[in-house]
PDB file of N, CA and C in Angstrom:
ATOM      1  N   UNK A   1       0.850  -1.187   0.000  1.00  0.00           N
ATOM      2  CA  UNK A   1       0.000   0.000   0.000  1.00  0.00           C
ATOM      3  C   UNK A   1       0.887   1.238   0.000  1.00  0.00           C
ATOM      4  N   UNK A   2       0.594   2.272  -0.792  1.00  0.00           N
ATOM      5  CA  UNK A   2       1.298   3.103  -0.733  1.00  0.00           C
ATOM      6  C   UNK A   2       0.328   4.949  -0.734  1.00  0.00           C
ATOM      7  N   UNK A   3       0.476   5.752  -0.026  1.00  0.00           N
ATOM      8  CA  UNK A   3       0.128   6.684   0.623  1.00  0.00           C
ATOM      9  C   UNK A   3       0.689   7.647   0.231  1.00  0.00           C
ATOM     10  N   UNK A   4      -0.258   8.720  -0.402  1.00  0.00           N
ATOM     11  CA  UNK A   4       0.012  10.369  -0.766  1.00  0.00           C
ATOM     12  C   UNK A   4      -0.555  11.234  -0.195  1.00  0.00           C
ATOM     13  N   UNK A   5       0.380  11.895   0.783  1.00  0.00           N
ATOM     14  CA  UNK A   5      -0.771  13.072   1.386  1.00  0.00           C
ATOM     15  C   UNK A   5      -0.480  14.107   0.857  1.00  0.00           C
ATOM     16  N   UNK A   6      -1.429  14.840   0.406  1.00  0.00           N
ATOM     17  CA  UNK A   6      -1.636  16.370   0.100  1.00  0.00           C
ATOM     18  C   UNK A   6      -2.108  17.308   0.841  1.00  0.00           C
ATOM     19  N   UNK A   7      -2.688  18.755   0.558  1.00  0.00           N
ATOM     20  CA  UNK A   7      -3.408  19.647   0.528  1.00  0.00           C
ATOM     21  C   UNK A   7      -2.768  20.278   2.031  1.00  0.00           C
ATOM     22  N   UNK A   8      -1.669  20.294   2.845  1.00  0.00           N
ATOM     23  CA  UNK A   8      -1.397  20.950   3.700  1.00  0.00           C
ATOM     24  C   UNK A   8      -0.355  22.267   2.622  1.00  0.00           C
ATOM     25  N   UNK A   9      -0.589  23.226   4.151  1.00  0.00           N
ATOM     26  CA  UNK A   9       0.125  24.753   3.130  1.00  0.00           C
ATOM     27  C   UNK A   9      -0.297  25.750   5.054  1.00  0.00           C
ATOM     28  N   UNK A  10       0.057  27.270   4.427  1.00  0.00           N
ATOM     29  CA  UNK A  10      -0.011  27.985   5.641  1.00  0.00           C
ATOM     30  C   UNK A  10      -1.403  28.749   5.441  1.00  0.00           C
ATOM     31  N   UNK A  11      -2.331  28.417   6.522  1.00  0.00           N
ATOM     32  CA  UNK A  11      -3.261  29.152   6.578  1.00  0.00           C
ATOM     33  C   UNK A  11      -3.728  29.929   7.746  1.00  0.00           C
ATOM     34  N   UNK A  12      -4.576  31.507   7.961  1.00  0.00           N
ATOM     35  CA  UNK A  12      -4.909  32.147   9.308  1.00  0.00           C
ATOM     36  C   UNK A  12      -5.125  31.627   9.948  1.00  0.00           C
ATOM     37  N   UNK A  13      -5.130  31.660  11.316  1.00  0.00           N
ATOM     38  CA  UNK A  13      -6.230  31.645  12.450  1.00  0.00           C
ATOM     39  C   UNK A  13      -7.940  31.552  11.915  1.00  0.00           C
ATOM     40  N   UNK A  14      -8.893  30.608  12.114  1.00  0.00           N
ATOM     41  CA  UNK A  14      -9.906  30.764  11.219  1.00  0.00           C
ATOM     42  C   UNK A  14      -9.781  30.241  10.512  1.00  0.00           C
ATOM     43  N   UNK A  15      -9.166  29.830   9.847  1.00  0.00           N
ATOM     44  CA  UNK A  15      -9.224  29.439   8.223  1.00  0.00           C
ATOM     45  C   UNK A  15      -9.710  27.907   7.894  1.00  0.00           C
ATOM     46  N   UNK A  16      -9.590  27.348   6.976  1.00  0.00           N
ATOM     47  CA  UNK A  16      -9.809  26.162   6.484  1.00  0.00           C
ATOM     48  C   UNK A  16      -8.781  25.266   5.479  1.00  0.00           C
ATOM     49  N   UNK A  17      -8.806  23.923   5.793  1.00  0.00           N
ATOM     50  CA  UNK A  17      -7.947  23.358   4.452  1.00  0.00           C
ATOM     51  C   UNK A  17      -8.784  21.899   4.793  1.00  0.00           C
ATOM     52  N   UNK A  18      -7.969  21.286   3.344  1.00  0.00           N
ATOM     53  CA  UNK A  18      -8.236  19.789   2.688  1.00  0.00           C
ATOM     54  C   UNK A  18      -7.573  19.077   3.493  1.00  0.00           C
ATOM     55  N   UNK A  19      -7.266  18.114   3.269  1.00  0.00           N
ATOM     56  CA  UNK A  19      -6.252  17.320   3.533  1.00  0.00           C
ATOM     57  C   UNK A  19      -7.004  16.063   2.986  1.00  0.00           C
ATOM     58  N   UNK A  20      -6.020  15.905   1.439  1.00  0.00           N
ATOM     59  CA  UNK A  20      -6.411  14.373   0.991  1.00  0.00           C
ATOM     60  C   UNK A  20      -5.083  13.112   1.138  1.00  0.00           C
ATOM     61  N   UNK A  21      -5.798  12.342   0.950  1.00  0.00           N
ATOM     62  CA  UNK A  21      -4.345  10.645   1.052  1.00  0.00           C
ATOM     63  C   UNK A  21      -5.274  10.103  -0.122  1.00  0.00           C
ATOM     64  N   UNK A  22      -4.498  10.253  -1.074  1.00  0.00           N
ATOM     65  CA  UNK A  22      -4.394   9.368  -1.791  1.00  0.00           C
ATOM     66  C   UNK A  22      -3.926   7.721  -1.803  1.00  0.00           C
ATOM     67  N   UNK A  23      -4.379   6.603  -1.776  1.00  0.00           N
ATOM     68  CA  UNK A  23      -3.947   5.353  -1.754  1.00  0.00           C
ATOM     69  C   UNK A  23      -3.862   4.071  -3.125  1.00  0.00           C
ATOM     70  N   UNK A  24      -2.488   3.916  -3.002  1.00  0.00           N
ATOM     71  CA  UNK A  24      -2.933   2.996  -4.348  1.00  0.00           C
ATOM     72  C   UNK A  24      -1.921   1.810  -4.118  1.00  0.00           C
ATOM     73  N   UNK A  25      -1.988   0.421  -4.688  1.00  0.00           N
ATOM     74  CA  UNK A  25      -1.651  -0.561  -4.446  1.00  0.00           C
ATOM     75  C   UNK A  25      -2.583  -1.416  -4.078  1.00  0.00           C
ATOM     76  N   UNK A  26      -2.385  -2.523  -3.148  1.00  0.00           N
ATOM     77  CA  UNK A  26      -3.048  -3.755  -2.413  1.00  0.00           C
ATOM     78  C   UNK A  26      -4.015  -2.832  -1.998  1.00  0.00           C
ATOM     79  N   UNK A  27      -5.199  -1.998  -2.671  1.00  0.00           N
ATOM     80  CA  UNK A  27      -6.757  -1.764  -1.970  1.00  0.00           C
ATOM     81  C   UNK A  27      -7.137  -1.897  -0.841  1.00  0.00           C
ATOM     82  N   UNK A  28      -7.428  -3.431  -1.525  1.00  0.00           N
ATOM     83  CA  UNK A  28      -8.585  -4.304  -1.063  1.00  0.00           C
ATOM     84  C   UNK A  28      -7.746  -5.155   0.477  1.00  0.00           C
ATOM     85  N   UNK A  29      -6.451  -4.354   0.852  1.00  0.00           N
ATOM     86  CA  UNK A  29      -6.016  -4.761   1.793  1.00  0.00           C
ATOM     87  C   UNK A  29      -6.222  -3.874   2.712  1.00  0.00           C
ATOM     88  N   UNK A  30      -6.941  -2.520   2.466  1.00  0.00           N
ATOM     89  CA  UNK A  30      -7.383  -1.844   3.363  1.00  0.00           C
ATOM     90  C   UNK A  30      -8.359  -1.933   4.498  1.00  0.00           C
ATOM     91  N   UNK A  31      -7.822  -1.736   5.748  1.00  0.00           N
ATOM     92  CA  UNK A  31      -9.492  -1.913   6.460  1.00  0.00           C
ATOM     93  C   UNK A  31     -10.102  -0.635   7.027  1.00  0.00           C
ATOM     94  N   UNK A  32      -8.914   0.556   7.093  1.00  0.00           N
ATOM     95  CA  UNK A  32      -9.468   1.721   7.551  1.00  0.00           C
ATOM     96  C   UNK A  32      -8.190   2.483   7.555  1.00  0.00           C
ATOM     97  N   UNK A  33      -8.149   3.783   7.448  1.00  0.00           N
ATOM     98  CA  UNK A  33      -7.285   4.582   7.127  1.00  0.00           C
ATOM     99  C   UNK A  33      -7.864   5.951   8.529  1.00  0.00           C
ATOM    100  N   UNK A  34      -6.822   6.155   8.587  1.00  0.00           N
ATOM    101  CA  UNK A  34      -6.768   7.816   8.843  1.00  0.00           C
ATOM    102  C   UNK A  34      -5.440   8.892   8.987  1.00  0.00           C
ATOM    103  N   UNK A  35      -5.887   9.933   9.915  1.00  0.00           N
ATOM    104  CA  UNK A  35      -4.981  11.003  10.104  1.00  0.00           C
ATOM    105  C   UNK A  35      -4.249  10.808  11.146  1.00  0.00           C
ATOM    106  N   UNK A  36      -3.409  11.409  11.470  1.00  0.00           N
ATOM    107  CA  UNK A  36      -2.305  11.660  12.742  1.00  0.00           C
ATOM    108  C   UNK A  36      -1.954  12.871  12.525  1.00  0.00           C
ATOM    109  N   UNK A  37      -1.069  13.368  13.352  1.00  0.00           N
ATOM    110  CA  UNK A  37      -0.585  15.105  13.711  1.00  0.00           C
ATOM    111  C   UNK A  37       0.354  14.955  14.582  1.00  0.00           C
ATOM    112  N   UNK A  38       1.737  15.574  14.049  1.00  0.00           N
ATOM    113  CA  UNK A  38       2.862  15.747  14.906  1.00  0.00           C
ATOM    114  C   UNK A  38       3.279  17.118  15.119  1.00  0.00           C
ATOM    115  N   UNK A  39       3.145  17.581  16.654  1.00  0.00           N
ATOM    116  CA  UNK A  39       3.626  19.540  16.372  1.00  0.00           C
ATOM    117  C   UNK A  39       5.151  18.889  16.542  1.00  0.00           C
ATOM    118  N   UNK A  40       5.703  19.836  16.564  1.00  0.00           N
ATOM    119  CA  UNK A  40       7.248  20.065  17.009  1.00  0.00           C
ATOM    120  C   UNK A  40       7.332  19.610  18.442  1.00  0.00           C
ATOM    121  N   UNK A  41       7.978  18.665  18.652  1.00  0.00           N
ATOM    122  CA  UNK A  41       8.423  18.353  20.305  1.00  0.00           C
ATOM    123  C   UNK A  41       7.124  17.514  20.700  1.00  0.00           C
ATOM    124  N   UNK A  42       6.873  17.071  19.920  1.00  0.00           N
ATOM    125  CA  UNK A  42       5.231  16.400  20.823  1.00  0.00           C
ATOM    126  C   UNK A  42       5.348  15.093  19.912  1.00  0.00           C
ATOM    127  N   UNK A  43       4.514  14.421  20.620  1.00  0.00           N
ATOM    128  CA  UNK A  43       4.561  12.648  19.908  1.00  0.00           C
ATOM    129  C   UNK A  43       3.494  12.734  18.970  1.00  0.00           C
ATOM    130  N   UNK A  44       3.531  12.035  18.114  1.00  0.00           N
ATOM    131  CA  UNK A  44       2.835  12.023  16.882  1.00  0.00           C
ATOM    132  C   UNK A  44       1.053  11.427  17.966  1.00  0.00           C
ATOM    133  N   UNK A  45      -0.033  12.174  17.337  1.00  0.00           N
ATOM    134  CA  UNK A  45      -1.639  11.848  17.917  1.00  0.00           C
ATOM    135  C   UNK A  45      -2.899  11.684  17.141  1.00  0.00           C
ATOM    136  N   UNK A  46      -3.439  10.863  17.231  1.00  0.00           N
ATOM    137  CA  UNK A  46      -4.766  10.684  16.613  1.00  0.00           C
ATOM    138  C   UNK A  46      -5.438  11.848  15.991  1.00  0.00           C
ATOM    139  N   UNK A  47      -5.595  12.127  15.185  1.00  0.00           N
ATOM    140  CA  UNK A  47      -6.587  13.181  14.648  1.00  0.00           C
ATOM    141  C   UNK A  47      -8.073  12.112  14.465  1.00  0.00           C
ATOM    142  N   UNK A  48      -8.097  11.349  13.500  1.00  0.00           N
ATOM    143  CA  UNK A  48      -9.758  10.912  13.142  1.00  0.00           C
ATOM    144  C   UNK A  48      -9.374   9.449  12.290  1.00  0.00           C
ATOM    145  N   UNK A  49     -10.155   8.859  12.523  1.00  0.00           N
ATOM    146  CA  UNK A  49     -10.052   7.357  11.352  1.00  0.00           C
ATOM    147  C   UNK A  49     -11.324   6.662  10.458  1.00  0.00           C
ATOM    148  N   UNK A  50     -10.881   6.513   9.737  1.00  0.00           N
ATOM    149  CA  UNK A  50     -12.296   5.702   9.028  1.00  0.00           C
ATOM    150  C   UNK A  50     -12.581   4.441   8.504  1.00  0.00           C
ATOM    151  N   UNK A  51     -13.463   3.506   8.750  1.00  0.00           N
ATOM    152  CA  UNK A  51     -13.382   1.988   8.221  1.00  0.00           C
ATOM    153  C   UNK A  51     -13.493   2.425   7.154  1.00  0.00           C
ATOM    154  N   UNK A  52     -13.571   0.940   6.798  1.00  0.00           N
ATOM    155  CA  UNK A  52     -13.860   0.953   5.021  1.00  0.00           C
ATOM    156  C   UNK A  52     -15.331   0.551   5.033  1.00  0.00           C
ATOM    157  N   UNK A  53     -16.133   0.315   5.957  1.00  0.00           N
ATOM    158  CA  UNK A  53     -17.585   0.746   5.857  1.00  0.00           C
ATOM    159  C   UNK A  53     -18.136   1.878   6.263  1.00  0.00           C
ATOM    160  N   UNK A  54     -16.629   3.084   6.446  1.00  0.00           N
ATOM    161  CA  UNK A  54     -17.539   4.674   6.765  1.00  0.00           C
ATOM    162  C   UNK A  54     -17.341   4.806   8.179  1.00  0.00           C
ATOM    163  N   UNK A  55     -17.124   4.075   9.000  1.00  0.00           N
ATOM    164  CA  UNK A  55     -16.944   4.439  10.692  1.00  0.00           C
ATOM    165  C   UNK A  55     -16.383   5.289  11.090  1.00  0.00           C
ATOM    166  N   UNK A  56     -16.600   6.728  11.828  1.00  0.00           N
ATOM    167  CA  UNK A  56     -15.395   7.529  12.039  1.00  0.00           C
ATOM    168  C   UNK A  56     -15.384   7.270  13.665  1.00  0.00           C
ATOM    169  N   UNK A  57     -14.017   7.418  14.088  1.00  0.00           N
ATOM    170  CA  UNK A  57     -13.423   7.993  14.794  1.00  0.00           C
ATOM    171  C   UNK A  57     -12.401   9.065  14.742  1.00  0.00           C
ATOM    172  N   UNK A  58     -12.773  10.144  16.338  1.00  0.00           N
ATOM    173  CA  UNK A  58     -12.010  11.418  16.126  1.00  0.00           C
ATOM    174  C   UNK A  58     -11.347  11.964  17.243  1.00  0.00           C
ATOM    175  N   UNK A  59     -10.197  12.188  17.805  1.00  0.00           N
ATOM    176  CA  UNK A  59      -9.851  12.865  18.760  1.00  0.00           C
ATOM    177  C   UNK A  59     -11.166  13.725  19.490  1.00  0.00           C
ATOM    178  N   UNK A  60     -11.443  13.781  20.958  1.00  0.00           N
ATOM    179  CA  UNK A  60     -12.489  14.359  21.650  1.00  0.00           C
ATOM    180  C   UNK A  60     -11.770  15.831  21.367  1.00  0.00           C
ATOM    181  N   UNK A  61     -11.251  16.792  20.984  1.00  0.00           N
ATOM    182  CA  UNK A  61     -11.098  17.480  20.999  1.00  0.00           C
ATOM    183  C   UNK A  61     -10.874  18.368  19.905  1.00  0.00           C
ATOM    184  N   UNK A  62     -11.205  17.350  18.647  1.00  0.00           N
ATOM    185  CA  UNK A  62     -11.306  17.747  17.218  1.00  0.00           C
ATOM    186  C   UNK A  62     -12.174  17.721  16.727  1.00  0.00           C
ATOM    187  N   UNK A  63     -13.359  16.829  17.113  1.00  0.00           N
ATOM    188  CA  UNK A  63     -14.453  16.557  16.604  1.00  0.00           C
ATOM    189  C   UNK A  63     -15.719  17.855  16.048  1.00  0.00           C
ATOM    190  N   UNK A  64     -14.986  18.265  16.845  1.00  0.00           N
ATOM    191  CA  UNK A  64     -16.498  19.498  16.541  1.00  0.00           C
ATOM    192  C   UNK A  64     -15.501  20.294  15.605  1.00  0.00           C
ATOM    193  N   UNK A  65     -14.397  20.223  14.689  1.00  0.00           N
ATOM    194  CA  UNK A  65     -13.923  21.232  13.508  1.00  0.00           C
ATOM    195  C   UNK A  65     -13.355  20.338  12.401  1.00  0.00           C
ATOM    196  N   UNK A  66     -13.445  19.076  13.004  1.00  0.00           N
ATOM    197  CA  UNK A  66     -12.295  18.542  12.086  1.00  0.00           C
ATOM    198  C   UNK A  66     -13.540  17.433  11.125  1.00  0.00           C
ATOM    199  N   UNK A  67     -13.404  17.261   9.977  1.00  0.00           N
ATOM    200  CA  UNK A  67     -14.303  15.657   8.888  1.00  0.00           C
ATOM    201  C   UNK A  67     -13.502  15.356   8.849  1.00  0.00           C
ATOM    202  N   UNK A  68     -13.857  13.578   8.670  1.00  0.00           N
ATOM    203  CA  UNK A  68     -13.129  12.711   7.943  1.00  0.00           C
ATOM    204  C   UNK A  68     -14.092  12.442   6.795  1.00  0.00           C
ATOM    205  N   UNK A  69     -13.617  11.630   5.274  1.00  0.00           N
ATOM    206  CA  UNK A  69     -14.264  11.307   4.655  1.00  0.00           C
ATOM    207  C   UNK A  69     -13.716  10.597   3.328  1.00  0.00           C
ATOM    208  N   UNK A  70     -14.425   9.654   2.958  1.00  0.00           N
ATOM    209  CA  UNK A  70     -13.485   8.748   2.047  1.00  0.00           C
ATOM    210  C   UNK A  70     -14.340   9.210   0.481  1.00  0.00           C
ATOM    211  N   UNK A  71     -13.381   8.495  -0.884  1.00  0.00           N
ATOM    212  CA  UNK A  71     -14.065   8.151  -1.660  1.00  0.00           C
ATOM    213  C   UNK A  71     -13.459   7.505  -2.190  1.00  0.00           C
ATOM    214  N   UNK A  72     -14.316   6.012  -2.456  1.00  0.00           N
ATOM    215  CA  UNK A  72     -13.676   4.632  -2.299  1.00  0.00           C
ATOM    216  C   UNK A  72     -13.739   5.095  -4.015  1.00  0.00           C
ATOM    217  N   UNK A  73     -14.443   5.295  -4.826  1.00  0.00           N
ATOM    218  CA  UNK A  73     -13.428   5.640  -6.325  1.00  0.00           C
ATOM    219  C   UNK A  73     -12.711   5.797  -6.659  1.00  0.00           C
ATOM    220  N   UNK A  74     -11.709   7.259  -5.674  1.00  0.00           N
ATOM    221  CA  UNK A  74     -11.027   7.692  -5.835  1.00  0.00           C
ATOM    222  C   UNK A  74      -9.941   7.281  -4.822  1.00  0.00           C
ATOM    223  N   UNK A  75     -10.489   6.156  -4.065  1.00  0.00           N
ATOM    224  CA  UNK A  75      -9.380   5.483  -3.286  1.00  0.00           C
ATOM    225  C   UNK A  75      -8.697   6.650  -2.564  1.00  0.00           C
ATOM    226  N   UNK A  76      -9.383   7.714  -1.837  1.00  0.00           N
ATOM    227  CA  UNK A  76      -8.796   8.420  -1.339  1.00  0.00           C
ATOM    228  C   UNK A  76      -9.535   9.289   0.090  1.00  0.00           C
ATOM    229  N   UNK A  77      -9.031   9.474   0.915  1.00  0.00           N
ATOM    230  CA  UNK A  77      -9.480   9.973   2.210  1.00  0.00           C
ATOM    231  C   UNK A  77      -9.071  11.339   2.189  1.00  0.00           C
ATOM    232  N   UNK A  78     -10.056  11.931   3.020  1.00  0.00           N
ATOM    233  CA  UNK A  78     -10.186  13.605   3.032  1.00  0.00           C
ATOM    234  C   UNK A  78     -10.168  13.724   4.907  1.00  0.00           C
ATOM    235  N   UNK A  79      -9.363  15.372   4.874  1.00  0.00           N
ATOM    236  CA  UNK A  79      -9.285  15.660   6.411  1.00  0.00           C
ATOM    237  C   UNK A  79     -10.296  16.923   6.242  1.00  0.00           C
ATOM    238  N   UNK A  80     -11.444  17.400   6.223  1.00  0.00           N
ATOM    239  CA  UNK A  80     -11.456  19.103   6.559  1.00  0.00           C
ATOM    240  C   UNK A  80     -11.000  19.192   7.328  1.00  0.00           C
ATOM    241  N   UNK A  81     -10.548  20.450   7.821  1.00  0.00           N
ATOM    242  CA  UNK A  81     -10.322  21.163   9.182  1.00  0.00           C
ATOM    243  C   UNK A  81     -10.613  22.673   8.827  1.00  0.00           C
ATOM    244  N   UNK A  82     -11.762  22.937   9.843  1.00  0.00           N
ATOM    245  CA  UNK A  82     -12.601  24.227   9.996  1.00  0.00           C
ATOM    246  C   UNK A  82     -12.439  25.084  11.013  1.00  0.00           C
ATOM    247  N   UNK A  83     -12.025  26.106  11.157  1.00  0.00           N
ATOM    248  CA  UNK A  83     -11.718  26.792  12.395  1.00  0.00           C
ATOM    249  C   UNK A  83     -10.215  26.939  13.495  1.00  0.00           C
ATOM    250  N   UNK A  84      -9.347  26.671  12.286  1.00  0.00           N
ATOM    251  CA  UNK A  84      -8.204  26.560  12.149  1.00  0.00           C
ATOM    252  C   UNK A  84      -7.532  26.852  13.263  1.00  0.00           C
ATOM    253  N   UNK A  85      -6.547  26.553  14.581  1.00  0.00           N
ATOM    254  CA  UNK A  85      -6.116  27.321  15.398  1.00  0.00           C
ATOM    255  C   UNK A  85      -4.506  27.539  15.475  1.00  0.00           C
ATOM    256  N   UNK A  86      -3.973  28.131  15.796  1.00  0.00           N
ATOM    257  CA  UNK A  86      -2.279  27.929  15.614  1.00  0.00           C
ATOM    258  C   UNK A  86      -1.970  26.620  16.738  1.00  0.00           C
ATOM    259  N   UNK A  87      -2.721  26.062  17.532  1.00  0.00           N
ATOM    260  CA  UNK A  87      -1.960  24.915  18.032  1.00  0.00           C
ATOM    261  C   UNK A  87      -2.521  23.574  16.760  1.00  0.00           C
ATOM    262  N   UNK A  88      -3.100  23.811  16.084  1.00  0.00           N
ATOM    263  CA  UNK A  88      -3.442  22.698  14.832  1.00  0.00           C
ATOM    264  C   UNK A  88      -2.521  22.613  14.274  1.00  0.00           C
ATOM    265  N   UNK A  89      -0.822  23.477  14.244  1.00  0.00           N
ATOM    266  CA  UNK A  89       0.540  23.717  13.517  1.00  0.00           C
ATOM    267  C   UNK A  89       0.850  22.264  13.871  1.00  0.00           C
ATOM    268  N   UNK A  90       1.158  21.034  12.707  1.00  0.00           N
ATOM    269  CA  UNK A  90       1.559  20.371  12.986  1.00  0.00           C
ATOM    270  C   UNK A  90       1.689  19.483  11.170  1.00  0.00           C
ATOM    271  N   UNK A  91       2.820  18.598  11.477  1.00  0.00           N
ATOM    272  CA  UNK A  91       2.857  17.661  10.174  1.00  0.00           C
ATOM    273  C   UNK A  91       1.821  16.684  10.588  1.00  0.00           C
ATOM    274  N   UNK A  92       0.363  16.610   8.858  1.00  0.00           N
ATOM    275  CA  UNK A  92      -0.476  15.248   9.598  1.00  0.00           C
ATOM    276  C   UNK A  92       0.293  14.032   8.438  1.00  0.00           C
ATOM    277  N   UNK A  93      -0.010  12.948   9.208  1.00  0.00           N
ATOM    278  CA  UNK A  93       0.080  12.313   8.319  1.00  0.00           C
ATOM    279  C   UNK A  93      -0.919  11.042   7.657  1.00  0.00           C
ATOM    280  N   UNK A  94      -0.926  10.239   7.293  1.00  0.00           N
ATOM    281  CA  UNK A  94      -2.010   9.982   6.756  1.00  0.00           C
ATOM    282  C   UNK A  94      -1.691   8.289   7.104  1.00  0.00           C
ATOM    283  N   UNK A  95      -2.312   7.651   7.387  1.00  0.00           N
ATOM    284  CA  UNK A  95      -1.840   5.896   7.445  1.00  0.00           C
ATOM    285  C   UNK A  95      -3.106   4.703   7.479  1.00  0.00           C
ATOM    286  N   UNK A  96      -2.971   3.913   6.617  1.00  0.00           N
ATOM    287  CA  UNK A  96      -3.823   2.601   6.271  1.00  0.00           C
ATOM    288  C   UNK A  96      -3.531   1.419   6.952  1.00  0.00           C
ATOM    289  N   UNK A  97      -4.393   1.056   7.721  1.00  0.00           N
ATOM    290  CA  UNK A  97      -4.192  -0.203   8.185  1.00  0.00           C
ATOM    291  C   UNK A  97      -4.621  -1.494   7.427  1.00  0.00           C
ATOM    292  N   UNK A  98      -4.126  -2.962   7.599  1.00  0.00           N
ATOM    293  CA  UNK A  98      -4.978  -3.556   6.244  1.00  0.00           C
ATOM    294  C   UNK A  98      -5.229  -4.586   7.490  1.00  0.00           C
ATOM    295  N   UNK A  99      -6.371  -5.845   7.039  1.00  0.00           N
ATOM    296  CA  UNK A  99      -7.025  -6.774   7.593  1.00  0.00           C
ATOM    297  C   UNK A  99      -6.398  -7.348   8.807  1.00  0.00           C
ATOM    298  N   UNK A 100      -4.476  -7.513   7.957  1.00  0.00           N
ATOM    299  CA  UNK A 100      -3.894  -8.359   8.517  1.00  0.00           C
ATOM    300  C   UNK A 100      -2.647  -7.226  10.115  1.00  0.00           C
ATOM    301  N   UNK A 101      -3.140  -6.309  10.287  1.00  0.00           N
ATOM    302  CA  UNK A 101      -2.893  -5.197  11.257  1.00  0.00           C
ATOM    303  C   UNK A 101      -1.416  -4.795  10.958  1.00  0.00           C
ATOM    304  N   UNK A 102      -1.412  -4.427   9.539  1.00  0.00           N
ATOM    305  CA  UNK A 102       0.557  -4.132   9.176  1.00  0.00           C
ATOM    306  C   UNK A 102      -0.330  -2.508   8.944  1.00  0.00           C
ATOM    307  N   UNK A 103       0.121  -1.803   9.404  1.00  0.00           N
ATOM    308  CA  UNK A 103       0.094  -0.325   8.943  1.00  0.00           C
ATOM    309  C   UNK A 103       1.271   0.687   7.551  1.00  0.00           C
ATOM    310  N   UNK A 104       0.788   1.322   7.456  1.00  0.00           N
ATOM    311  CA  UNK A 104       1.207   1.865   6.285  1.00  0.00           C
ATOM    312  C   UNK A 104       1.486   3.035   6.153  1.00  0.00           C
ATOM    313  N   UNK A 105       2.163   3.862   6.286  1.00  0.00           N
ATOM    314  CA  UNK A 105       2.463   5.772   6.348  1.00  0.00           C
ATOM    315  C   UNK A 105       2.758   6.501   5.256  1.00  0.00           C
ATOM    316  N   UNK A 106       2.005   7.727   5.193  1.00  0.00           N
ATOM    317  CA  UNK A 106       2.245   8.479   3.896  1.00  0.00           C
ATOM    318  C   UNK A 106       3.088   9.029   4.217  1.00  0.00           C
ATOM    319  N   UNK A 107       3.910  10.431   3.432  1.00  0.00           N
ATOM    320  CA  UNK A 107       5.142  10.947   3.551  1.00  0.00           C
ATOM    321  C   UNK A 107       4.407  12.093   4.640  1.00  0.00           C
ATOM    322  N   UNK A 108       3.233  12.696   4.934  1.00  0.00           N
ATOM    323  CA  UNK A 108       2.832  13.747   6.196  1.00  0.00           C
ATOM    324  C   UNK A 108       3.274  15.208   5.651  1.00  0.00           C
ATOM    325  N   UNK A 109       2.061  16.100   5.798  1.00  0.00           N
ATOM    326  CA  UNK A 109       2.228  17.089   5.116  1.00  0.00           C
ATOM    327  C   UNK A 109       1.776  17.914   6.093  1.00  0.00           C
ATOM    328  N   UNK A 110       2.509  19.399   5.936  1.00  0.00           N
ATOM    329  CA  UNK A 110       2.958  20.175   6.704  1.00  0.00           C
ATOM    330  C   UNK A 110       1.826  21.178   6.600  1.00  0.00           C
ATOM    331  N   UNK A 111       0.828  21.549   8.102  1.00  0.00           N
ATOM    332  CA  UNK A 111       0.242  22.394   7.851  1.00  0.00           C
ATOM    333  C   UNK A 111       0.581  23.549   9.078  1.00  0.00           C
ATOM    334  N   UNK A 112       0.328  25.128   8.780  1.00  0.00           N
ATOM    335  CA  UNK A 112       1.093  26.102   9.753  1.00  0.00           C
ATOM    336  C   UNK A 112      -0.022  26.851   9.664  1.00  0.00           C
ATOM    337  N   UNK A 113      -0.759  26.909  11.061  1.00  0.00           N
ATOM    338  CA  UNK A 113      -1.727  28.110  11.432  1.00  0.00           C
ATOM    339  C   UNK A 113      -1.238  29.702  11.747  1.00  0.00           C
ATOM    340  N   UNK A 114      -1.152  30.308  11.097  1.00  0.00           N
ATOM    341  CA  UNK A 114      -0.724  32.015  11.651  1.00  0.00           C
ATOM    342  C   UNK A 114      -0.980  32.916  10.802  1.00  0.00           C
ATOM    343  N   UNK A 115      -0.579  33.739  11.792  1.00  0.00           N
ATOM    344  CA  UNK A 115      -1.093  35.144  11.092  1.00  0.00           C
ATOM    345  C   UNK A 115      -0.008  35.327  10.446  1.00  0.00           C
TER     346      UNK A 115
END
């Protein structure tokens, strides 16, 4: 399985971005994918996850700004994040788990909240 994350960049306080993962390879070895977030000096943390029948899970403390969302066409998972704050400054990264519990990491893309 192999993992492309996009759509991180620098946005305000407030603001909004994407965040897609692209996935391609062994599919159908997927069982659920999601996000992670590393600031500087801090251990890499859950942002949100999704089965491959749609299940989310989300950090209790993201939930009310942050979607998850797939499209199994496009074999690819989406982050919104709405309401942007400068502690959201962090590399996310993106990772697939498959049936057999081997995980998988995209390269993690860099997003910077500020003014």
């Amino acid at each position: 399985v192999q993992l492309q994350a996009s759509g991180g960049g620098l946005v305000q306080p407030g603001g909004s971005l994407r965040l897609s993962c692209a996935a391609s390879g062994s599919i159908s070895s997927i069982s659920g994918m999601g996000w992670y977030r590393q600031a500087p000096g801090k251990q890499r943390e859950l942002v949100a996850t999704i089965t491959s029948g749609g299940s989310t899970d989300y950090a209790d403390s993201l939930k009310d700004r942050f979607t998850i969302s797939r499209d199994n066409a496009k074999n690819t998972v989406y982050l919104q994040m709405n309401s942007l704050k400068p502690e959201d400054t962090a590399a996310y990264y993106c990772k697939a788990a498959t049936w057999w519990a081997h995980n998988f990491w995209g390269q993690g893309t860099l997003v910077t909240v500020s003014s």
